[in-house]
C-alpha atoms as a PDB file:
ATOM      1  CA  UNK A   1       0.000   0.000   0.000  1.00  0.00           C
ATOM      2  CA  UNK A   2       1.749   3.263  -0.774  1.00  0.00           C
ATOM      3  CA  UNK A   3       1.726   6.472   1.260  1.00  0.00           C
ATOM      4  CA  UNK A   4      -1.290   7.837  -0.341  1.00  0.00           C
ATOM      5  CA  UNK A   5      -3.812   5.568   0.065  1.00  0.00           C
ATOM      6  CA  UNK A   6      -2.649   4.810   3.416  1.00  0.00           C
ATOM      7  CA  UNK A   7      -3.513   9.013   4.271  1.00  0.00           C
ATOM      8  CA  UNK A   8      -6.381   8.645   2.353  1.00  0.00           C
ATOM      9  CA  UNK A   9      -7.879   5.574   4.169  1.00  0.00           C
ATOM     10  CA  UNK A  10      -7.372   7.697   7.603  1.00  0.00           C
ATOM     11  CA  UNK A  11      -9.623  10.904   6.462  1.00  0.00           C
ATOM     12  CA  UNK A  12     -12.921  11.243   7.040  1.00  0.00           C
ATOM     13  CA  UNK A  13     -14.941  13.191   4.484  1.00  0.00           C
ATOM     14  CA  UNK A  14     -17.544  15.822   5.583  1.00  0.00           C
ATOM     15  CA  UNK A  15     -21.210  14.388   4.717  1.00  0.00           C
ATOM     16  CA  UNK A  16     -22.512  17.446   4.359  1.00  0.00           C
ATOM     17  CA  UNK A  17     -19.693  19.762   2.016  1.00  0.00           C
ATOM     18  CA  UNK A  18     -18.210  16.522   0.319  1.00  0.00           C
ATOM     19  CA  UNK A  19     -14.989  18.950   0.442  1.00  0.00           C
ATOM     20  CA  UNK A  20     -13.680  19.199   4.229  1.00  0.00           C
ATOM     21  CA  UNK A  21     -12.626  16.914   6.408  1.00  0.00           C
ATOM     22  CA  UNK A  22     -13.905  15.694   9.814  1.00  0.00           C
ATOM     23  CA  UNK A  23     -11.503  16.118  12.736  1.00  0.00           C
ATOM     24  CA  UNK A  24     -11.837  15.000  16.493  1.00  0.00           C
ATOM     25  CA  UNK A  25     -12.582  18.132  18.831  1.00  0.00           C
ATOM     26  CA  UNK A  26     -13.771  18.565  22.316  1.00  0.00           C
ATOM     27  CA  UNK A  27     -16.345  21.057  22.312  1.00  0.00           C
ATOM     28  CA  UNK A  28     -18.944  22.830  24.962  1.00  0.00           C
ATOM     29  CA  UNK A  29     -22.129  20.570  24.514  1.00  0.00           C
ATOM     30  CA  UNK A  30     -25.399  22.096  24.899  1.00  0.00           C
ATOM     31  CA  UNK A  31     -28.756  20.524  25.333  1.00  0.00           C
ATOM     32  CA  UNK A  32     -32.232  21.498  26.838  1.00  0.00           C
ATOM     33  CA  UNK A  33     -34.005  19.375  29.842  1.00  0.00           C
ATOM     34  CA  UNK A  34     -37.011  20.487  30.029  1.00  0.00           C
ATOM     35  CA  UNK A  35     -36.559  24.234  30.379  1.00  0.00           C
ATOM     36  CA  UNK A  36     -33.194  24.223  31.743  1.00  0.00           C
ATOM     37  CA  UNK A  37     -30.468  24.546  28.842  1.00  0.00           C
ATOM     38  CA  UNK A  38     -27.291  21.863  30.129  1.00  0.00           C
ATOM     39  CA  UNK A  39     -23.535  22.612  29.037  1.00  0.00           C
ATOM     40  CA  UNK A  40     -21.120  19.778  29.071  1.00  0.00           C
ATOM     41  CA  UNK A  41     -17.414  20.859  28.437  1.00  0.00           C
ATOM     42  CA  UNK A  42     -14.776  18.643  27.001  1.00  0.00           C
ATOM     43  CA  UNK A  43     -17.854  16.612  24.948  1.00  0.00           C
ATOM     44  CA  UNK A  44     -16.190  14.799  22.276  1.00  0.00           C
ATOM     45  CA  UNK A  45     -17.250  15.352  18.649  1.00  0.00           C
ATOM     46  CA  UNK A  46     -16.041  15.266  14.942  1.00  0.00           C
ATOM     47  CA  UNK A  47     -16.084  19.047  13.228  1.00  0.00           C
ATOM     48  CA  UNK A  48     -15.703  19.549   9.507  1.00  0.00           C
ATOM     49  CA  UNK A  49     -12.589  21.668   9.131  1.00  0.00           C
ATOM     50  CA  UNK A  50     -14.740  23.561   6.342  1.00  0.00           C
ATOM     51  CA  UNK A  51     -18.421  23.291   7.063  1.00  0.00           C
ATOM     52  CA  UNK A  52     -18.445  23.492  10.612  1.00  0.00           C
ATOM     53  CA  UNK A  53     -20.712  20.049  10.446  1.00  0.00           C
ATOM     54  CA  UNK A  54     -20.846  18.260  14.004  1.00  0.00           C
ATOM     55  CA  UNK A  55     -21.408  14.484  14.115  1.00  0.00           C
ATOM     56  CA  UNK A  56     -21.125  13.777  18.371  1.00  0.00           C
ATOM     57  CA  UNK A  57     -19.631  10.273  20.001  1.00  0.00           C
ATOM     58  CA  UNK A  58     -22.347   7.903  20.087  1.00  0.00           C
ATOM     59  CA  UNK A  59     -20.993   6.150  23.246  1.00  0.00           C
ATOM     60  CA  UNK A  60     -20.914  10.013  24.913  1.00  0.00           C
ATOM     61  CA  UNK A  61     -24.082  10.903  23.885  1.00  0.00           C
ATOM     62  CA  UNK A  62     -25.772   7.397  25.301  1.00  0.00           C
ATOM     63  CA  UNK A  63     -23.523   8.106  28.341  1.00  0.00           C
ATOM     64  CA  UNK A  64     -25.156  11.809  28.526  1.00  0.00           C
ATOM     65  CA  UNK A  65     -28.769  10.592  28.082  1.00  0.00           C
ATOM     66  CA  UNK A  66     -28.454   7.871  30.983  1.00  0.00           C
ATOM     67  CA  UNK A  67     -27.159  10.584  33.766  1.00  0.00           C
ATOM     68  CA  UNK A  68     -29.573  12.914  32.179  1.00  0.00           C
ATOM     69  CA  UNK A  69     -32.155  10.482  32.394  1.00  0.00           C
ATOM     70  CA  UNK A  70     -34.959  12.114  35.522  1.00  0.00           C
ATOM     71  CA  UNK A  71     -35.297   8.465  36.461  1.00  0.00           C
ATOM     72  CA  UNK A  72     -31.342   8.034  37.295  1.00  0.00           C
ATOM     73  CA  UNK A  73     -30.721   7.184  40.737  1.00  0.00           C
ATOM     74  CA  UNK A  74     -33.820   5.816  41.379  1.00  0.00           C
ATOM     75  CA  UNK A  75     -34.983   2.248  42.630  1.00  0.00           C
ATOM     76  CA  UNK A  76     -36.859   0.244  40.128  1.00  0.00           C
ATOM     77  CA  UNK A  77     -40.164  -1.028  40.338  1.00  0.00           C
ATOM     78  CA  UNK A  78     -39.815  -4.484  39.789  1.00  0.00           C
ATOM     79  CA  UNK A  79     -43.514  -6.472  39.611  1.00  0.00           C
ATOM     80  CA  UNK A  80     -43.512  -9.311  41.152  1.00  0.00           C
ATOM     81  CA  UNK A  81     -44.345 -12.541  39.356  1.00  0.00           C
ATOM     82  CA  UNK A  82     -47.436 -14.389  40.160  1.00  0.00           C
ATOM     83  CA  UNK A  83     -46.673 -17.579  42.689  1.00  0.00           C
ATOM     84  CA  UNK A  84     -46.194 -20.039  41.243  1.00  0.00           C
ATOM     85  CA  UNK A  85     -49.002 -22.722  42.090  1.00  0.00           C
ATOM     86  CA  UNK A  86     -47.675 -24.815  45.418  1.00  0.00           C
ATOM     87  CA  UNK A  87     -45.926 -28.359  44.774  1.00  0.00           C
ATOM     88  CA  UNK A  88     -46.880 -31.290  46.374  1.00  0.00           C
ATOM     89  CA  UNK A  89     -45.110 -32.014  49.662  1.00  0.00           C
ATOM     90  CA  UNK A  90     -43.051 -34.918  49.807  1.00  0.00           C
ATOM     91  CA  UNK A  91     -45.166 -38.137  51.449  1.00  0.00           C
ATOM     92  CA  UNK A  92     -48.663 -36.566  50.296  1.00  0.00           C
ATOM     93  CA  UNK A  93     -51.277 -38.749  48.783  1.00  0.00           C
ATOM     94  CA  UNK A  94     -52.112 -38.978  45.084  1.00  0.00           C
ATOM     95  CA  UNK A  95     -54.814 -39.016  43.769  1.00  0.00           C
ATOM     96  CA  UNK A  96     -55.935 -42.160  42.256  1.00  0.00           C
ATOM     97  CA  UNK A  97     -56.624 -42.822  38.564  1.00  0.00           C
ATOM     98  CA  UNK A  98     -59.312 -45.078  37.440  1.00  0.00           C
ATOM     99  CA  UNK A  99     -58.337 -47.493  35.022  1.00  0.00           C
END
């Protein structure tokens, strides 16, 4: 493989302009909950160098969503199963089939 299209396998193309090229950044992240407007510094995200395009970390922004989540920190509500119907105890009488 020469030089070239070992560069060229490394760049990631803007979606959007076809003409710049993504880079890794960590940028202020902002986001509304509810009415309140969150910042998260150091967010990590890829920026087209000519666009200005923003595609975020998936794995950050599933991270961000669970401690965002208004249900984080909270106890389940597990439902309980229905019992289960009682087993026979051991030395109990059958009952008897006719034959």
């Amino acid at each position: 493989m020469s030089d070239i299209e070992h560069i060229n396998s490394d760049i990631n193309l803007c979606t959007e302009c076809h003409a710049g090229i993504m880079q890794p950044r960590q940028i202020t992240y902002f986001t509304w909950l509810g009415e309140e407007l969150i910042t998260v510094p150091h967010f990590p995200a890829w920026i087209c160098d000519v666009c200005g395009k923003r595609e975020y970390d998936e794995k950050a922004i599933q991270w961000l969503n669970m401690l965002l989540d208004p249900n984080a920190g909270k106890p389940t509500n597990n439902k309980r199963r229905a019992p289960l119907p009682s087993r026979p105890q051991p030395g109990a009488s059958r009952p008897i089939q006719d034959s």
